[in-house]
N, C-alpha and C. Protein backbone atom coordinates (compact mmCIF):
# COMPACT_ATOMS: atom_id res chain seq x y z
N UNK A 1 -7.24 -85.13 -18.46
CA UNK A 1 -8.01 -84.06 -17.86
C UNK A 1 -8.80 -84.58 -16.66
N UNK A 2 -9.33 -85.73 -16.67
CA UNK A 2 -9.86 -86.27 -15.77
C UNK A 2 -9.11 -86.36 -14.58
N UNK A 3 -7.77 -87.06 -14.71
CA UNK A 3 -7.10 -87.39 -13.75
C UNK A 3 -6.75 -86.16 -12.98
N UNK A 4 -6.90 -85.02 -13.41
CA UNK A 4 -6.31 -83.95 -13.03
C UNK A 4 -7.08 -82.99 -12.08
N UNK A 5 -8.95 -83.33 -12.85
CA UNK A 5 -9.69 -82.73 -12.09
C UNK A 5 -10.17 -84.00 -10.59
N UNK A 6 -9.78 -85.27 -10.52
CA UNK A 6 -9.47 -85.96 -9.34
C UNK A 6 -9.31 -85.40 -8.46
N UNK A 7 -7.36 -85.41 -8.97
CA UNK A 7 -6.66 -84.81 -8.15
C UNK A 7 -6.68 -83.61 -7.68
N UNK A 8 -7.59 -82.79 -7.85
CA UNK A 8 -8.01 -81.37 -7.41
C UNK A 8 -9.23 -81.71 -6.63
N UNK A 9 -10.06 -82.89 -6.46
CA UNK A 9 -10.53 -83.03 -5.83
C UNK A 9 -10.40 -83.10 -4.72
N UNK A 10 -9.78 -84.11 -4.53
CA UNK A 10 -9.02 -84.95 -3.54
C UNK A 10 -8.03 -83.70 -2.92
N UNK A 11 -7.41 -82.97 -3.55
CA UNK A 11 -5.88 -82.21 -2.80
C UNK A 11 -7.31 -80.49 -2.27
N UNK A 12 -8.01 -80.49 -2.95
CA UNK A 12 -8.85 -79.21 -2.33
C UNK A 12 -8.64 -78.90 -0.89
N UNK A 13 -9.96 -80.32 0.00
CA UNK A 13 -10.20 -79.91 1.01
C UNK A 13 -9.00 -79.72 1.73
N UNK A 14 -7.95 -80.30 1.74
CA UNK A 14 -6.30 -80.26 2.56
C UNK A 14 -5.96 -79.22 2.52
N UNK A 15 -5.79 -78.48 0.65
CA UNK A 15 -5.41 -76.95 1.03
C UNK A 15 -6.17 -75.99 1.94
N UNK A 16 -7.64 -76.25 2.00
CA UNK A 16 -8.55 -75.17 2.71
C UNK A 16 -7.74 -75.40 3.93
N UNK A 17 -8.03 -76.26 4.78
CA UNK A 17 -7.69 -76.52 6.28
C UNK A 17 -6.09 -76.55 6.61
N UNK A 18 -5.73 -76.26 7.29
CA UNK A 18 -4.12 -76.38 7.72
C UNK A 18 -4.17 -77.69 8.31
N UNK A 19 -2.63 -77.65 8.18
CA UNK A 19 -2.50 -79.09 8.69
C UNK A 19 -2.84 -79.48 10.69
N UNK A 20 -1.93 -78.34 11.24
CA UNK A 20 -2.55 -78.31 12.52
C UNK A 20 -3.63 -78.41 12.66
N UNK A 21 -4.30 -77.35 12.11
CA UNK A 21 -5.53 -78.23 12.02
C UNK A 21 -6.64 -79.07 12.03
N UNK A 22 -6.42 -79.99 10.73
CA UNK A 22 -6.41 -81.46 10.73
C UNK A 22 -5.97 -82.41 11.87
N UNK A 23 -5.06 -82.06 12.20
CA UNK A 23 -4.24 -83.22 13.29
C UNK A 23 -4.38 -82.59 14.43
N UNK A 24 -4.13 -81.47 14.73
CA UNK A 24 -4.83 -81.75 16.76
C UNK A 24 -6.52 -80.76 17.03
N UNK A 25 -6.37 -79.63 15.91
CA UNK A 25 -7.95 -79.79 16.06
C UNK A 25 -8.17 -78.00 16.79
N UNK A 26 -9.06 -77.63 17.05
CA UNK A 26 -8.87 -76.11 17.46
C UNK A 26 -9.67 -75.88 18.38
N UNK A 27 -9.37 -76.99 19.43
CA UNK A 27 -9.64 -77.52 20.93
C UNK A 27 -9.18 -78.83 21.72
N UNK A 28 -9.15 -78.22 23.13
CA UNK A 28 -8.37 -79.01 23.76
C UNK A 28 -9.14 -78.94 24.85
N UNK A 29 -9.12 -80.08 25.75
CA UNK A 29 -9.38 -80.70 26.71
C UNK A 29 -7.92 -80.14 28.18
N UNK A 30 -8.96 -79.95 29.18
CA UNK A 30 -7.81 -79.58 30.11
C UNK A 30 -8.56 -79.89 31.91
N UNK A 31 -7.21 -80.44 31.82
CA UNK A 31 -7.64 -81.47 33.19
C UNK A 31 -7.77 -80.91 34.39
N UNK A 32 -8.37 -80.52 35.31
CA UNK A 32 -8.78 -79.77 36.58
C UNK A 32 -8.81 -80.48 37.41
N UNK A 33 -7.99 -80.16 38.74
CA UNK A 33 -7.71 -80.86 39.96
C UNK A 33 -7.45 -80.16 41.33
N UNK A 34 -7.35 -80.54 42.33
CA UNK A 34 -7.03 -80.08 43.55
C UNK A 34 -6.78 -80.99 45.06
N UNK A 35 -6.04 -80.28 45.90
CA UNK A 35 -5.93 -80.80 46.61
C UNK A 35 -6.66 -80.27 48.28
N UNK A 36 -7.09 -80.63 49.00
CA UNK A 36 -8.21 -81.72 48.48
C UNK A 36 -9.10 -81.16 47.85
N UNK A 37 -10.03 -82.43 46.85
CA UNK A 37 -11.06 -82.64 46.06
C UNK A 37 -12.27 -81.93 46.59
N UNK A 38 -12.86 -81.91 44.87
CA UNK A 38 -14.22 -81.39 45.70
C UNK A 38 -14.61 -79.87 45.42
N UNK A 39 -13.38 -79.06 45.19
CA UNK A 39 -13.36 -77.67 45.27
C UNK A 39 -14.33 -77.16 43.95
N UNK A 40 -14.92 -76.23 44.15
CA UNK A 40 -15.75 -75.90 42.71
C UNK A 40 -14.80 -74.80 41.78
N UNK A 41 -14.99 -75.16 40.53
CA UNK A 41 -14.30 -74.32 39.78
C UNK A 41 -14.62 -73.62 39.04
N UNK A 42 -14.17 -72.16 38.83
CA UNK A 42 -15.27 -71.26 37.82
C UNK A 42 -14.10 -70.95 36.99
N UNK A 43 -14.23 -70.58 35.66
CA UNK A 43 -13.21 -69.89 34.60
C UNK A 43 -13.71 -68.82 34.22
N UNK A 44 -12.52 -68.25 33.87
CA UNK A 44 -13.35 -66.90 33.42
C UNK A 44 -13.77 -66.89 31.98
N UNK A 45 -14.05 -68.13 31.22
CA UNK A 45 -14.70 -68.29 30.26
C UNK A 45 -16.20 -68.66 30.38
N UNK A 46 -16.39 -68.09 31.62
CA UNK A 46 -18.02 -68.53 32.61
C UNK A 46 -18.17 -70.48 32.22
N UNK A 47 -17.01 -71.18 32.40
CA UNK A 47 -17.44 -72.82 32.93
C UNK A 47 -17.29 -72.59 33.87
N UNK A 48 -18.13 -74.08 34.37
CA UNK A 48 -17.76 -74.73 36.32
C UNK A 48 -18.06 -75.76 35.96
N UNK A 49 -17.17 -76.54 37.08
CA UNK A 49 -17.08 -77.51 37.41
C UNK A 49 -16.82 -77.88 38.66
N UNK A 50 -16.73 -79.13 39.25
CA UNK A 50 -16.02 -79.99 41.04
C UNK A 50 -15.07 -80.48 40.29
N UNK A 51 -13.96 -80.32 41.24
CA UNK A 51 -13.20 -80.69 40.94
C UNK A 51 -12.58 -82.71 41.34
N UNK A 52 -12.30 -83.45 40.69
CA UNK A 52 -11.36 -83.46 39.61
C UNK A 52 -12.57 -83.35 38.28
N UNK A 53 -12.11 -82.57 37.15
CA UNK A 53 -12.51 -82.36 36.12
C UNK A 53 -12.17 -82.29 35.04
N UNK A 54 -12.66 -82.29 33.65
CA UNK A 54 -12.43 -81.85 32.81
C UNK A 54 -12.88 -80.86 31.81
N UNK A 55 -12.16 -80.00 31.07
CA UNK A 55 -12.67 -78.95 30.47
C UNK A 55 -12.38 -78.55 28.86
N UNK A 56 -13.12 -78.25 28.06
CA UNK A 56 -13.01 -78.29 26.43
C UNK A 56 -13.04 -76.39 26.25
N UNK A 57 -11.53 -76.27 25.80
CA UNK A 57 -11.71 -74.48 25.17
C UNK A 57 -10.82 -74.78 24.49
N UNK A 58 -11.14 -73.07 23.64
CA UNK A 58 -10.52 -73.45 22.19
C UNK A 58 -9.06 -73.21 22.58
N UNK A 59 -8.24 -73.87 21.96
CA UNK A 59 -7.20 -73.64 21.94
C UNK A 59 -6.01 -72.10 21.61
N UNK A 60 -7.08 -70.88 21.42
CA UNK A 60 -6.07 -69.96 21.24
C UNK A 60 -7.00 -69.14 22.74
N UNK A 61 -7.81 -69.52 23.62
CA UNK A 61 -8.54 -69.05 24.53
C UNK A 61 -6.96 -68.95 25.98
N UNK A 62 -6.97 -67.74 26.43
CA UNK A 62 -6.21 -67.74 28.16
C UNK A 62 -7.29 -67.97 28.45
N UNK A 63 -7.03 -67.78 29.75
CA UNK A 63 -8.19 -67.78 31.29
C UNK A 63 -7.36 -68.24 32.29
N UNK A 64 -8.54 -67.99 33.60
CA UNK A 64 -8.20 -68.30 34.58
C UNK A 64 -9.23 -68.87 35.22
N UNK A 65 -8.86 -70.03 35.89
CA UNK A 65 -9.32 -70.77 36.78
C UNK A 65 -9.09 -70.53 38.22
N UNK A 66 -10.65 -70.49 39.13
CA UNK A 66 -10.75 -70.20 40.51
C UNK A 66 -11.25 -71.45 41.17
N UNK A 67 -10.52 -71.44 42.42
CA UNK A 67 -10.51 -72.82 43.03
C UNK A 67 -11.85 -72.31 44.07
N UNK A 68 -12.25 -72.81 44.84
CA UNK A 68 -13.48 -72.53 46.40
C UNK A 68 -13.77 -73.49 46.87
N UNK A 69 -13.44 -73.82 48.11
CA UNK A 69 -14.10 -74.77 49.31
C UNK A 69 -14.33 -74.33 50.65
N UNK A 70 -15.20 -74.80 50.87
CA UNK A 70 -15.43 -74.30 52.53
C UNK A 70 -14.65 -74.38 53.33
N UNK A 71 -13.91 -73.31 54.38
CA UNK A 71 -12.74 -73.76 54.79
C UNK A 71 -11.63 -74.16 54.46
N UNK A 72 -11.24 -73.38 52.77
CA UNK A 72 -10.15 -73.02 52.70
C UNK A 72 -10.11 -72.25 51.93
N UNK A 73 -8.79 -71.24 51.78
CA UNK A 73 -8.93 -69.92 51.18
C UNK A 73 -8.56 -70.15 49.61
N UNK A 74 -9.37 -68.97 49.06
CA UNK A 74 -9.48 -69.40 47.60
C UNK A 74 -8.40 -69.01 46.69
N UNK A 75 -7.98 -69.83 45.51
CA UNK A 75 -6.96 -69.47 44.68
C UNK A 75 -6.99 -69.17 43.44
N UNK A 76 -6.30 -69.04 42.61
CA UNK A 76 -6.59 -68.40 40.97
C UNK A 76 -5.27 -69.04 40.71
N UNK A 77 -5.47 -69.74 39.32
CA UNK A 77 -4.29 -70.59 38.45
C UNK A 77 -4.91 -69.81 36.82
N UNK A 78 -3.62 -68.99 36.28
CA UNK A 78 -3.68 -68.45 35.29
C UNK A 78 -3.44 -69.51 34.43
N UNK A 79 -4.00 -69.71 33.11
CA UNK A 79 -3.76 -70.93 32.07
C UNK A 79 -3.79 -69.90 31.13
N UNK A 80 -2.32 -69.96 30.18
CA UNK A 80 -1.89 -69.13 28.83
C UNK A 80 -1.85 -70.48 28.02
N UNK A 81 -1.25 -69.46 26.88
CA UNK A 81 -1.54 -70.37 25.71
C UNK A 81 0.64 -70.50 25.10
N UNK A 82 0.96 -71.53 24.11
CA UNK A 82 2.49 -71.49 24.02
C UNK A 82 2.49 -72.30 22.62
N UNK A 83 3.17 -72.38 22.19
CA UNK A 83 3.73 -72.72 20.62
C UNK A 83 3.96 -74.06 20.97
N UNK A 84 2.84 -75.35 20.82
CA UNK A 84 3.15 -76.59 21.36
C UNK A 84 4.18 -77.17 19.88
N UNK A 85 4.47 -78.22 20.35
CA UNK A 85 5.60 -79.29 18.94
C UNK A 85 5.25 -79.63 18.31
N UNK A 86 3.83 -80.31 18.49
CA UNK A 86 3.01 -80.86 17.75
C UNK A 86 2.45 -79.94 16.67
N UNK A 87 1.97 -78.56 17.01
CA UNK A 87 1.55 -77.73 16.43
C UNK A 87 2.48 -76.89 15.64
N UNK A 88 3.66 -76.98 16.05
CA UNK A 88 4.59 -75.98 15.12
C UNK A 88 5.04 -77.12 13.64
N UNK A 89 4.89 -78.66 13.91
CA UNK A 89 5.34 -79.42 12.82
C UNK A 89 4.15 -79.09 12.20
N UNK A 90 3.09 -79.21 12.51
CA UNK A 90 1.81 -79.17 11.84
C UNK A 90 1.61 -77.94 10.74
N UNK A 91 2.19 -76.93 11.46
CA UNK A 91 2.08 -75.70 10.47
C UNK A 91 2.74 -75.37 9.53
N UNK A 92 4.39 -76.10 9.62
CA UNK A 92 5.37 -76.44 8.78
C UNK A 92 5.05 -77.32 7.55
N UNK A 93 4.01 -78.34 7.99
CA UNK A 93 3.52 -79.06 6.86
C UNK A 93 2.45 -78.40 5.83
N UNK A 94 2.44 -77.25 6.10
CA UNK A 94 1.61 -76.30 5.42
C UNK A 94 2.35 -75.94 4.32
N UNK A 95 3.83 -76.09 4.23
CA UNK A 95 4.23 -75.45 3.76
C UNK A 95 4.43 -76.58 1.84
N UNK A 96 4.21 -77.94 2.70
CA UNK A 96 3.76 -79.26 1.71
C UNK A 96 2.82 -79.73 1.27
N UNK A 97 1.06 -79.11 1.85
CA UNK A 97 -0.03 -79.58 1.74
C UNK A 97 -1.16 -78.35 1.58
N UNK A 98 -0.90 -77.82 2.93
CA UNK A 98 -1.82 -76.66 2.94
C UNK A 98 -1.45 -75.19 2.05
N UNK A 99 -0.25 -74.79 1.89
CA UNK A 99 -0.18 -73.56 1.46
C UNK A 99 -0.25 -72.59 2.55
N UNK A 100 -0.24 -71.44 1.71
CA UNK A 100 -0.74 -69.95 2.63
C UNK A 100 -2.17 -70.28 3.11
N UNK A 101 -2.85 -70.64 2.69
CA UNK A 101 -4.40 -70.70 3.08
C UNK A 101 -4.17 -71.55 4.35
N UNK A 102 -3.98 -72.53 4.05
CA UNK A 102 -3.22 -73.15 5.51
C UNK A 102 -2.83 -72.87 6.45
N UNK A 103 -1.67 -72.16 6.38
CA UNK A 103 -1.04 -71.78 7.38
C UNK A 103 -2.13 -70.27 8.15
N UNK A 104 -2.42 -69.43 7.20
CA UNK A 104 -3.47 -68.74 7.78
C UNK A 104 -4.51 -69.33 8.79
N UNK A 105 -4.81 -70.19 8.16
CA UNK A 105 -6.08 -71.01 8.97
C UNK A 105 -5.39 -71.93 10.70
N UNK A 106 -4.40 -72.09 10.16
CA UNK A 106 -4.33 -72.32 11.46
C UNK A 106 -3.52 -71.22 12.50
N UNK A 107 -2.75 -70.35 12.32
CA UNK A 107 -2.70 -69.27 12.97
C UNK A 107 -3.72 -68.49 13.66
N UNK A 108 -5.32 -68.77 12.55
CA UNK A 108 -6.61 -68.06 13.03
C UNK A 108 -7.08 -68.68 14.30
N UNK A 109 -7.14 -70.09 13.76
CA UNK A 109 -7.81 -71.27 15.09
C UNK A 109 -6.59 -71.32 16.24
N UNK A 110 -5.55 -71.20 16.39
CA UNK A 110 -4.47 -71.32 16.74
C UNK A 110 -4.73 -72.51 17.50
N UNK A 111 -4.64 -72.95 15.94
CA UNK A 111 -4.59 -74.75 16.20
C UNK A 111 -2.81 -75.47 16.50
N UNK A 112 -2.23 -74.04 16.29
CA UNK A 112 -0.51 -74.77 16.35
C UNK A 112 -0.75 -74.21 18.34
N UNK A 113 -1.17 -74.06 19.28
CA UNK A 113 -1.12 -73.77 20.25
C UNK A 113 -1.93 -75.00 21.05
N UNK A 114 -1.04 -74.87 22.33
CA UNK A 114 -1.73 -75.23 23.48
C UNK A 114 -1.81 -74.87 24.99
N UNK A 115 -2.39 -75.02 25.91
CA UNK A 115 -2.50 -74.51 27.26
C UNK A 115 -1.64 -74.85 27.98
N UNK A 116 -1.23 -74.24 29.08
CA UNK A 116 -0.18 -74.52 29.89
C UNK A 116 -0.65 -73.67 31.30
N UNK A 117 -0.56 -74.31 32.54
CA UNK A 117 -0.43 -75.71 32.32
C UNK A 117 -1.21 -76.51 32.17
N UNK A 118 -1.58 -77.52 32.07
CA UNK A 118 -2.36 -78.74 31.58
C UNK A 118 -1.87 -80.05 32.20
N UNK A 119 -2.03 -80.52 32.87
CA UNK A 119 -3.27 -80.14 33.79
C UNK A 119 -3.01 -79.24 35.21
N UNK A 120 -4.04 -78.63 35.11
CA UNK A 120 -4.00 -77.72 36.16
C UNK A 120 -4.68 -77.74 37.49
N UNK A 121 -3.63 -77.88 38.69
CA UNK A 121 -3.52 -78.49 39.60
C UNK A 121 -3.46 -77.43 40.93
N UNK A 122 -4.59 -77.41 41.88
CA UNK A 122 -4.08 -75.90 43.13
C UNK A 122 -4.12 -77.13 44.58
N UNK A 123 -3.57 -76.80 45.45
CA UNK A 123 -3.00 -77.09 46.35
C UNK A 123 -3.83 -76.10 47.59
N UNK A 124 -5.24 -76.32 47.86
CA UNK A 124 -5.92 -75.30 48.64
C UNK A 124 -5.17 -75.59 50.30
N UNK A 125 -5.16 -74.23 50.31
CA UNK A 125 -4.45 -73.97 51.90
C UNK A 125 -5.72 -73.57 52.80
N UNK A 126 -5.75 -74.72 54.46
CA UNK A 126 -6.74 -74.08 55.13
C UNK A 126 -6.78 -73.14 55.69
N UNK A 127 -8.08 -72.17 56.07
CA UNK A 127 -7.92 -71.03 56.60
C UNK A 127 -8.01 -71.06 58.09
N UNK A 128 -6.99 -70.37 58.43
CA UNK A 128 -6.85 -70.35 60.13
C UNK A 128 -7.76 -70.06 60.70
N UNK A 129 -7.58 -71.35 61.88
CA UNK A 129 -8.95 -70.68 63.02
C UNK A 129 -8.83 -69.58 63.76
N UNK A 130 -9.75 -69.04 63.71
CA UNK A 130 -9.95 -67.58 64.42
C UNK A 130 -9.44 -67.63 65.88
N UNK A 131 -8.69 -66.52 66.53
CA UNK A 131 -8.58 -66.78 67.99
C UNK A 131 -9.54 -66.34 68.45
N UNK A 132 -10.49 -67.35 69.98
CA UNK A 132 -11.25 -66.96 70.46
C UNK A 132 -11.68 -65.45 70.94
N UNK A 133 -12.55 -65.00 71.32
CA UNK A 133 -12.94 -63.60 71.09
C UNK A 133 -13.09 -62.96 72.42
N UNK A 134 -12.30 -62.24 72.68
CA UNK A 134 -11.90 -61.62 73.66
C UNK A 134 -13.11 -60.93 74.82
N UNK A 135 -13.52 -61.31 75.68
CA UNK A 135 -14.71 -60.35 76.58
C UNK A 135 -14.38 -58.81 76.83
N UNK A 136 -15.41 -58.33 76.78
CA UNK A 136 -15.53 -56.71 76.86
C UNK A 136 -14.96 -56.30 78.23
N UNK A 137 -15.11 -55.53 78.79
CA UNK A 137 -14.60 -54.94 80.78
C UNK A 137 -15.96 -55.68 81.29
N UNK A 138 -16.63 -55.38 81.15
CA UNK A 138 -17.91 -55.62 81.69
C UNK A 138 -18.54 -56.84 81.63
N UNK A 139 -18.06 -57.92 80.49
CA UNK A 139 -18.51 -59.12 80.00
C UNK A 139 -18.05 -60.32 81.23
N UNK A 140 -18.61 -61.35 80.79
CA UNK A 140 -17.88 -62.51 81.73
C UNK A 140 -16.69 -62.94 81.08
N UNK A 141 -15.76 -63.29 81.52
CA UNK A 141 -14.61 -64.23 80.83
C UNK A 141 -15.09 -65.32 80.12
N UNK A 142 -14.04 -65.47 79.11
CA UNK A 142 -14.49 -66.88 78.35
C UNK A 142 -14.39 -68.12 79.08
N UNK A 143 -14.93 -69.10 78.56
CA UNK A 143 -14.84 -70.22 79.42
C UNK A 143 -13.36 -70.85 79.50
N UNK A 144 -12.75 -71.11 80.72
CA UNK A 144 -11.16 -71.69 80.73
C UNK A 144 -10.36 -70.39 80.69
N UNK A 145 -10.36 -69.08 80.93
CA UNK A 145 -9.94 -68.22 80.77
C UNK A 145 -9.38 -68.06 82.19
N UNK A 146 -8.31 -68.08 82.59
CA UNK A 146 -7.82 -67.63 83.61
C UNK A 146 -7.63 -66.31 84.10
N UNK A 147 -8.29 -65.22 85.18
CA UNK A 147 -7.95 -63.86 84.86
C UNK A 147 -6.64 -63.96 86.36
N UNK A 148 -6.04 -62.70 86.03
CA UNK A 148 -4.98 -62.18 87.07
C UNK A 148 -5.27 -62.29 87.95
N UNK A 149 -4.85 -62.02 89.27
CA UNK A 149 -5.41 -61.25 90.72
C UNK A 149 -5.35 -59.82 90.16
N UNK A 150 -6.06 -58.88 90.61
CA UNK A 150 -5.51 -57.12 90.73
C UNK A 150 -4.21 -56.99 91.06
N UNK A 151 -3.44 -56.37 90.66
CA UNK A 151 -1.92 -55.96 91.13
C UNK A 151 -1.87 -55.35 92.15
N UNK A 152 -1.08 -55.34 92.97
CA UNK A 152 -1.31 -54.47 93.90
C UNK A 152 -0.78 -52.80 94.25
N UNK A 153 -1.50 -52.10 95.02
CA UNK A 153 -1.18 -50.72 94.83
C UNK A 153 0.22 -50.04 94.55
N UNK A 154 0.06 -49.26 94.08
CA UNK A 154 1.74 -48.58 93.29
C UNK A 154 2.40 -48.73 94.69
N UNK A 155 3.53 -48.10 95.33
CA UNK A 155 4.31 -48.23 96.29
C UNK A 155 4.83 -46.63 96.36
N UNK A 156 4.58 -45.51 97.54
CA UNK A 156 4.55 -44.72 97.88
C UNK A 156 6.10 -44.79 97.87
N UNK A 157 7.07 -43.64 97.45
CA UNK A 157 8.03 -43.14 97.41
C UNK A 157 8.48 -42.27 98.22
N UNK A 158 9.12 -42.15 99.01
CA UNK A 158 9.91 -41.13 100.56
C UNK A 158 11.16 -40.39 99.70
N UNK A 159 10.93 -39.30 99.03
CA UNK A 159 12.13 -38.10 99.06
C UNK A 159 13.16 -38.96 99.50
N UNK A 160 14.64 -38.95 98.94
CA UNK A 160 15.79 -39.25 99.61
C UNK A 160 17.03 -37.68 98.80
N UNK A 161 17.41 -37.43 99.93
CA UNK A 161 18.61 -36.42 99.29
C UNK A 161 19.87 -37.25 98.86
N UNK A 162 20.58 -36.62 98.08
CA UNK A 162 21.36 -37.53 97.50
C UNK A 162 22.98 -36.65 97.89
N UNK A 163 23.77 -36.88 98.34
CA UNK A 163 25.17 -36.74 98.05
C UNK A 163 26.05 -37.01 97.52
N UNK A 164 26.91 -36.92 97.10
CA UNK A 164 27.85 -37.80 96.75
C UNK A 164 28.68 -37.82 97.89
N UNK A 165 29.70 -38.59 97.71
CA UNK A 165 30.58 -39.31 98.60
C UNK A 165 31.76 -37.65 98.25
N UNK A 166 32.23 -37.16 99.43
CA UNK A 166 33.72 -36.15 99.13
C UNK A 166 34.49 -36.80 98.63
N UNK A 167 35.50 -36.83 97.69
CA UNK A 167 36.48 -37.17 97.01
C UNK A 167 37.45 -36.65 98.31
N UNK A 168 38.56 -37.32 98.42
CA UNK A 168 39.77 -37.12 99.18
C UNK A 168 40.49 -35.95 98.66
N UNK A 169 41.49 -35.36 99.14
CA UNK A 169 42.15 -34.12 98.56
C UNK A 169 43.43 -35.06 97.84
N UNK A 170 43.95 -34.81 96.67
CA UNK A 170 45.17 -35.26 96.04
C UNK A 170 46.28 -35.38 96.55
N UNK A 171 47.00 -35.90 96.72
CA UNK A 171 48.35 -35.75 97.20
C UNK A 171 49.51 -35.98 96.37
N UNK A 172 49.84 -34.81 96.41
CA UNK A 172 50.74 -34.65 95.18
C UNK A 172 52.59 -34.13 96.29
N UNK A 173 53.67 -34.76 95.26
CA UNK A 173 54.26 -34.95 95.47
C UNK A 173 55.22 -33.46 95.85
N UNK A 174 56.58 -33.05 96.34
CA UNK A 174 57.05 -32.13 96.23
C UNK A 174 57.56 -31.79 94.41
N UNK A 175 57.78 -32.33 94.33
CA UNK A 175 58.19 -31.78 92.60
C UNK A 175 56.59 -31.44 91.83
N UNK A 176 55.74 -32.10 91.99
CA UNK A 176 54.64 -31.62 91.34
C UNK A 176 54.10 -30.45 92.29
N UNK A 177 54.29 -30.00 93.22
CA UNK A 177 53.67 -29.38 93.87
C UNK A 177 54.61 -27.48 93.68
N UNK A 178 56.36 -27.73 93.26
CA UNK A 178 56.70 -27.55 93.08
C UNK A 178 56.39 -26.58 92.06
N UNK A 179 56.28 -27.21 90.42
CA UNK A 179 55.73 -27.61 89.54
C UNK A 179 55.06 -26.54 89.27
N UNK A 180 53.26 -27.05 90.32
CA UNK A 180 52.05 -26.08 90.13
C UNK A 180 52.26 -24.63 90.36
N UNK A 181 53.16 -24.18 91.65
CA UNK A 181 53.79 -22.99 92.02
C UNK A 181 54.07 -22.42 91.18
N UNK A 182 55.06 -22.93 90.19
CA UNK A 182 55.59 -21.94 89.34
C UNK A 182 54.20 -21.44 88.10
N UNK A 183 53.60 -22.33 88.06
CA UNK A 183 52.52 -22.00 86.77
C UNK A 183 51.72 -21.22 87.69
């Protein structure tokens, strides 16, 4: 009897917890980067950070991460969640250690999951320089601005009558001429 209530000791806490669980835990770490460095990062799990960074959410959490730097335009990297390997053996071993209680428990924590991608990496593009800003009619030209001469006045047009050229009269042969007579 003894040995028995041990072993119910000992095998308890394992059934409560799933095995996923146990072994990767119902959080993850996720690596934040950019190119170039420096960029601040907000999630929509309200963290920030500069980037290069790192970041702790639970593992059944999406979000999205927003990149920002001065002078360059800002980006958004969606991070979902996917049925990692590690986590699908883990839940399988539920089926040797943990039980139903197990496997529940880690479906809840969705401790068999992880983020993707990981690490998550944006590539900030700079924002184009503005083209200089054009002077009003009335303004001075910009500096280095070359203006036209004035064009010069339209060019007065003189009426011309037009003819055409007379076409020659045909000359048609005696058989065609022949020909037309009778019609």
């Amino acid at each position: 009897m003894r040995a028995l209530v041990l072993t119910l000791a000992v095998l308890a806490p394992s059934m409560l917890g799933g095995c996923a669980s146990v072994t990767r835990g119902w959080s993850e770490q996720i690596q934040i980067s950019s190119q170039p460095e420096g960029a601040e990062v907000r999630t929509s799990l309200s963290q920030a950070c500069v980037t290069p960074c790192t970041l702790t959410v639970s593992r059944k959490d999406e979000f999205s991460v927003s990149f920002a730097k001065p002078g360059y335009q800002p980006q958004t990297v969606q991070v979902n969640t996917r049925l990692a390997g590690g986590g699908a053996a883990g839940f399988a071993g539920n089926v040797l250690v943990g039980g139903i209680i197990g496997m529940g428990v880690d479906a809840a924590s969705g401790a068999t999951l992880e983020h993707w991608p990981n690490p998550v990496v944006a590539v900030l593009q700079p924002i184009p320089a503005a083209p200089p800003a054009q002077p009003g009619r009335r303004g001075k030209p910009a500096p280095g601005v070359v203006q036209r001469p004035p064009s010069p006045p339209p060019m007065q047009a003189t009426p011309v009558s037009y003819a055409p050229p007379a076409e020659p009269e045909p000359q048609l042969s005696e058989a065609d001429r022949a020909m037309l007579m009778r019609n």
